[in-house]
Protein backbone atom coordinates (compact mmCIF):
# COMPACT_ATOMS: atom_id res chain seq x y z
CA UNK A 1 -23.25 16.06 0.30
CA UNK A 2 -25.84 18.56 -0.11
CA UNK A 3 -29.60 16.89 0.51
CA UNK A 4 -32.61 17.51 2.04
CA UNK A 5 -31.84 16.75 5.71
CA UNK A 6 -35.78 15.31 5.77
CA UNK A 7 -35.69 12.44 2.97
CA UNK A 8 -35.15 9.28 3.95
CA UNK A 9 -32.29 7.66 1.15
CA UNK A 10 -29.13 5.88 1.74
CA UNK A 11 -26.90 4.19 -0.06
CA UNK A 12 -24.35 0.83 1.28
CA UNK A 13 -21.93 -0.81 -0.57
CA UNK A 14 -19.98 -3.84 0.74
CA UNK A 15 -17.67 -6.92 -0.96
CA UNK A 16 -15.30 -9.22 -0.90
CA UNK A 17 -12.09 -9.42 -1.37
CA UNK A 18 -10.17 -11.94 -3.05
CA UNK A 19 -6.40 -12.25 -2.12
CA UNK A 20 -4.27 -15.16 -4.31
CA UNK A 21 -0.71 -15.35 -3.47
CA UNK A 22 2.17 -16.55 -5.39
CA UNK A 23 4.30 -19.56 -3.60
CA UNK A 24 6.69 -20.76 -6.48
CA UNK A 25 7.56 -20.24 -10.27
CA UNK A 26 8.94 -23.26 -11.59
CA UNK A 27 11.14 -23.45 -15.15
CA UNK A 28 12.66 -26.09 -16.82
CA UNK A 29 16.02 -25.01 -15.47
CA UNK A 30 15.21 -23.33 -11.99
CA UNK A 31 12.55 -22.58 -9.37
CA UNK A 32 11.51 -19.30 -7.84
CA UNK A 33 10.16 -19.31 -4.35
CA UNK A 34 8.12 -16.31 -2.33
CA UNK A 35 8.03 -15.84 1.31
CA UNK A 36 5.65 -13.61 2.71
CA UNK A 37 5.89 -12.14 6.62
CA UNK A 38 2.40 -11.18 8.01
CA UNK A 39 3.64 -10.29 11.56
CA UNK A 40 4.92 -7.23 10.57
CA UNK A 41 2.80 -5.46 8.71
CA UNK A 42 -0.16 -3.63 10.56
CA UNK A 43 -1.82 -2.14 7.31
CA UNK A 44 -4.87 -3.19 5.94
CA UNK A 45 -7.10 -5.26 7.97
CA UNK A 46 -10.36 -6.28 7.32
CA UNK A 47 -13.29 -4.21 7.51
CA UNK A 48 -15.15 -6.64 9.59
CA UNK A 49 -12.65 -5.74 12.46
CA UNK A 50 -11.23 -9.58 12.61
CA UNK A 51 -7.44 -10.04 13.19
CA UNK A 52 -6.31 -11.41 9.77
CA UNK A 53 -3.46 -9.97 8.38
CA UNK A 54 -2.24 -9.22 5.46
CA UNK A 55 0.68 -10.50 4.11
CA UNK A 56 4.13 -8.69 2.63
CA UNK A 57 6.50 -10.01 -0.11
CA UNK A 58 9.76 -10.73 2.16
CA UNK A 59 11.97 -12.32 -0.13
CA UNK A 60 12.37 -14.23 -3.27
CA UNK A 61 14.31 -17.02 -3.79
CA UNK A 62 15.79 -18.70 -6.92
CA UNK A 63 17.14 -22.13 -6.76
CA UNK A 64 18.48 -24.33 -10.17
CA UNK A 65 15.45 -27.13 -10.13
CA UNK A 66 17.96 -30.07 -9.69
CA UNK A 67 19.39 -28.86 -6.60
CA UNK A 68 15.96 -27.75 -5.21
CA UNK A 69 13.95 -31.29 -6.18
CA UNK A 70 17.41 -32.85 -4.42
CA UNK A 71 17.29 -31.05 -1.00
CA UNK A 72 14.44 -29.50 -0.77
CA UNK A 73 15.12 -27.07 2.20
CA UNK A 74 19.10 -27.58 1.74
CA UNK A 75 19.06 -26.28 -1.49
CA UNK A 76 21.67 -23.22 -2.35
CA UNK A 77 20.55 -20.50 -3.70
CA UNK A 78 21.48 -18.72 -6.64
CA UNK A 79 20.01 -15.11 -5.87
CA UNK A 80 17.67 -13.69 -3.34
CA UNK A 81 15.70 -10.44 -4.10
CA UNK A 82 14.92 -9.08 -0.46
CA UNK A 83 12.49 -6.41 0.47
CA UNK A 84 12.45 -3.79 3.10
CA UNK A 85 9.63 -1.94 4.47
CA UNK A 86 8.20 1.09 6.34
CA UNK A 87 4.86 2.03 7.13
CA UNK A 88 5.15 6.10 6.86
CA UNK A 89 2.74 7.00 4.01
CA UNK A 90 -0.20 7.98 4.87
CA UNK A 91 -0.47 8.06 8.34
CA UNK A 92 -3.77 7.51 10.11
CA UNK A 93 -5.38 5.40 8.15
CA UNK A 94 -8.67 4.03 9.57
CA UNK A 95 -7.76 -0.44 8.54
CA UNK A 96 -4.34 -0.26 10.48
CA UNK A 97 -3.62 -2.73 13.59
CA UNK A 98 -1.59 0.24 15.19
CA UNK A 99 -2.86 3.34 15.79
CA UNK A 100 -1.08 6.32 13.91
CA UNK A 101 0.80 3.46 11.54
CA UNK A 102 0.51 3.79 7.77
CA UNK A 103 0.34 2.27 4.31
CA UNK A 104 2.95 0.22 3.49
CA UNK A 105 5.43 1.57 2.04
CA UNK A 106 8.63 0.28 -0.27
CA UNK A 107 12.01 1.28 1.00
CA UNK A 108 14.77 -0.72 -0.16
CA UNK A 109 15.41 -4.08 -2.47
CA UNK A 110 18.83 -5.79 -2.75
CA UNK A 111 20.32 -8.99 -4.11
CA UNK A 112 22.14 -11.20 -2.22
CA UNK A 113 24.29 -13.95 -4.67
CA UNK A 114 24.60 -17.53 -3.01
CA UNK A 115 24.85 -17.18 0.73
CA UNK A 116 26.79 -13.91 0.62
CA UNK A 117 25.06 -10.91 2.34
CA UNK A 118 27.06 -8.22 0.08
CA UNK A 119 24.47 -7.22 -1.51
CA UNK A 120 22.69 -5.72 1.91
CA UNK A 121 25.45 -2.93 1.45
CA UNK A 122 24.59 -1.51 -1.46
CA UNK A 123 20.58 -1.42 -1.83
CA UNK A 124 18.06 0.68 -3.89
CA UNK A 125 16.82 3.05 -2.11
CA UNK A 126 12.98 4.51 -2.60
CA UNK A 127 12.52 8.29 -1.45
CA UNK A 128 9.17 9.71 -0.93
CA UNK A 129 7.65 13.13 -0.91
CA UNK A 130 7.91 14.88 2.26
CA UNK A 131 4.69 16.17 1.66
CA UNK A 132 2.97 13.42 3.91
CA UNK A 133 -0.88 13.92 4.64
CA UNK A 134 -2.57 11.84 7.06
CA UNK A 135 -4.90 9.52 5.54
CA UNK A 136 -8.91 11.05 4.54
CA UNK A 137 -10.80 8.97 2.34
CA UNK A 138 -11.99 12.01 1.28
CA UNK A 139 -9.33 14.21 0.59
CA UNK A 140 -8.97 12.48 -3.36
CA UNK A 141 -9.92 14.16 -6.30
CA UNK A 142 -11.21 12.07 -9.30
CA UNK A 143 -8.10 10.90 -10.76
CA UNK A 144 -7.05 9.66 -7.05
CA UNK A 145 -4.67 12.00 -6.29
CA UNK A 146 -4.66 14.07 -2.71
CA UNK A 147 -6.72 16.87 -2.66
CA UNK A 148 -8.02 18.08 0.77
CA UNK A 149 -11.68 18.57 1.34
CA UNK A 150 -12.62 22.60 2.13
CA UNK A 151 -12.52 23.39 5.69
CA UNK A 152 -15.64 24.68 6.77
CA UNK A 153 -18.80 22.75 5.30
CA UNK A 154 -21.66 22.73 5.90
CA UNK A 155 -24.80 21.19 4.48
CA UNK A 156 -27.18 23.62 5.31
CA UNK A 157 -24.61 26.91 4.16
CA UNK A 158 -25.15 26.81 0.73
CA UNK A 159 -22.55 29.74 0.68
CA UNK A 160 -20.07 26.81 2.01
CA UNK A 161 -17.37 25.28 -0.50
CA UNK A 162 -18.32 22.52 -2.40
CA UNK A 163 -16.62 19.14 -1.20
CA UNK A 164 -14.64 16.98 -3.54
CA UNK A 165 -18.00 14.65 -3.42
CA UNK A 166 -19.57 17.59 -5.16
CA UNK A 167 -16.99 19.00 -7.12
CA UNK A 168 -14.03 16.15 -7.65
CA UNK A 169 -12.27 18.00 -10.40
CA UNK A 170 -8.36 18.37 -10.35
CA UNK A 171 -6.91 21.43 -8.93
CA UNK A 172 -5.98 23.58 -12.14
CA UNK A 173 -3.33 25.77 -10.34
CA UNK A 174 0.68 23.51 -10.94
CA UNK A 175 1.84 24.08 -7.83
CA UNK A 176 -1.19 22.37 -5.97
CA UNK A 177 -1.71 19.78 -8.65
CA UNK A 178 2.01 18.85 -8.04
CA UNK A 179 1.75 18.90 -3.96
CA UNK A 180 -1.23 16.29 -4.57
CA UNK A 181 0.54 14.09 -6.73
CA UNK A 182 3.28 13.75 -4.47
CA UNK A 183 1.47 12.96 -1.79
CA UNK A 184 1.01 9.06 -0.65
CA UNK A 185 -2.73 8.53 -1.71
């Protein structure tokens, strides 16, 4: 941001955040139960640096109620949604456990009926944008898509582009609007 390099103002801004997850829907009729993983996912750790993880949706699992409240653990289930993940977008990014890893990212859901496993053959598949930035906190414009900040500012050039701090408008030409929608953000 353009300032006076002499005055003396800052600004800090810190919180908390709140995470409530969901262990079990319960109907008259059935139960729905959520398993989470938190081994595998090396996104978004804390900003104080401390190794809690977060956690992914792995699978969920829906059970009739009778059979559920009867064996508990034995229980057969009726469908399972499962979940598969990558983390590709946005590489970089500063909260990650492994360095160059990125955002989570959504890859493929199927539905496995019973105990049969047929349903790992024929998935939905998620595609992406090749277009693949690594991660700036910076490079947004106002509506949060990717736009990347001006090479070659400078705060005492006043001749310099303006960053997106200064000047966070959307790009107005299509084709670069497009390219930053696309992108993982």
């Amino acid at each position: 941001m353009r300032s006076d390099p002499l005055d003396d103002k800052a600004s800090f801004i810190e919180g908390e955040k709140e995470v409530w997850l969901l262990h079990s829907i319960v109907s008259r009729t059935h139960v729905a139960c959520f398993y989470y993983d938190t081994e595998s996912r090396t996104d978004n750790r804390s900003s104080e640096g401390n190794s809690t993880r977060a956690r992914k949706l792995d699978k969920i699992v829906l059970y009739a109620l009778s059979d559920w409240l009867g064996n508990s653990n034995a229980a057969e289930p009726i469908k399972t949604v499962r979940f598969e993940y990558t983390q590709d977008l946005c590489p970089d990014i500063s909260n990650s456990f492994a360095p160059g890893s990125g955002k989570l990212t959504l890859k493929k859901v199927w539905f496995e009926y019973g105990r049969s496993k047929k349903g790992q053959e024929t998935p939905y598949i998620f595609s992406y944008s090749p277009f693949n930035p690594p991660y700036d906190y910076k490079d947004i414009d106002r509506w949060g898509a990717y736009r990347p900040n001006p090479q070659g500012l400078s705060c005492t050039n006043h001749a310099s582009p303006l960053s997106n701090d200064e000047f966070p408008y959307a790009a107005q030409d299509k084709s670069l609007a497009d390219e930053g929608a696309s992108a993982g953000v």
